[in-house]
Protein backbone atom coordinates (compact mmCIF):
# COMPACT_ATOMS: atom_id res chain seq x y z
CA UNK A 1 -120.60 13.83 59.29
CA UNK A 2 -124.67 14.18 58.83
CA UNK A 3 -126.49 11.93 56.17
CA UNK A 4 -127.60 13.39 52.97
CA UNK A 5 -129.94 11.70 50.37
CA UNK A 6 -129.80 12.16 46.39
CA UNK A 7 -130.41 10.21 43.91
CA UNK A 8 -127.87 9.71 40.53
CA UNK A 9 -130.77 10.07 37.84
CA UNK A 10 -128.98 9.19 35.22
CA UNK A 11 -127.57 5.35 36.96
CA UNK A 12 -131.19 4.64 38.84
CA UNK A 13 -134.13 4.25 37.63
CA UNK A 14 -137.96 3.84 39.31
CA UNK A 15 -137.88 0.64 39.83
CA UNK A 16 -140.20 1.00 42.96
CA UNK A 17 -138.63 -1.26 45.60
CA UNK A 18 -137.64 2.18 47.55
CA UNK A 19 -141.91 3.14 47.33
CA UNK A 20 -142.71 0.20 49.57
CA UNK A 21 -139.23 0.82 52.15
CA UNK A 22 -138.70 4.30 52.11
CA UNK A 23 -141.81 6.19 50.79
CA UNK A 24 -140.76 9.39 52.87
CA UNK A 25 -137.33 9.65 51.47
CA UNK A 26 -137.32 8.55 47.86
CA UNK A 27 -139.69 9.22 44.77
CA UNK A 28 -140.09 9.40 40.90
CA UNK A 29 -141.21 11.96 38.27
CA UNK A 30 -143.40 10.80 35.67
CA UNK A 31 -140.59 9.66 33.00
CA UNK A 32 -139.50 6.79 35.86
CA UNK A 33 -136.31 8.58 37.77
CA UNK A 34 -135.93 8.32 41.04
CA UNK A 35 -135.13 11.71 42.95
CA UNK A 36 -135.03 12.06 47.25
CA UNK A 37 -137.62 14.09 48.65
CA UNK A 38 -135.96 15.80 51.40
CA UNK A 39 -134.31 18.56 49.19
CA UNK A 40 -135.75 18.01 45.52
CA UNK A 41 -132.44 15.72 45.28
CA UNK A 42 -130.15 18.55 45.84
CA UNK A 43 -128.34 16.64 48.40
CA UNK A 44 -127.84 19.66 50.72
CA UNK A 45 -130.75 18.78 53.56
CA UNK A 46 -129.39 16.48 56.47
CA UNK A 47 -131.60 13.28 56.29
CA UNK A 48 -132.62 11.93 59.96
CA UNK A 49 -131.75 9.00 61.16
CA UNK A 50 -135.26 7.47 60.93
CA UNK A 51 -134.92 8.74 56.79
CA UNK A 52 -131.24 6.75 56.60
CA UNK A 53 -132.88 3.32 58.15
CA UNK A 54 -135.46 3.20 55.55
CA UNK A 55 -132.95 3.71 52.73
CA UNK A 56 -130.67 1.08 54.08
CA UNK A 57 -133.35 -1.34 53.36
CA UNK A 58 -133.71 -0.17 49.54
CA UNK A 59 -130.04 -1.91 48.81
């Protein structure tokens, strides 16, 4: 099964670890909520497996 990023905006805020580990992947909007890039956090994009290392080291 492929990797897919998105983000749970209402559980995770921007708290800005992911900016310095996975600045390709993983964003904010203005109001501080986190949202993946790939897709606009739809979730429906397959993330490389490049993406998936850099979001292992934001947990």
């Amino acid at each position: 099964m492929a990797p897919f990023t998105m983000v749970k905006r209402n559980i995770c805020i921007a708290f800005g670890a992911y900016n310095l580990v996975a600045p390709d992947v993983l964003d904010h909007t203005a109001d501080s909520f986190a949202f993946a890039l790939l897709d606009d956090n739809e979730g429906v994009t397959e993330a490389l497996e490049d993406l998936i290392e850099g979001l292992v080291g934001c947990f």
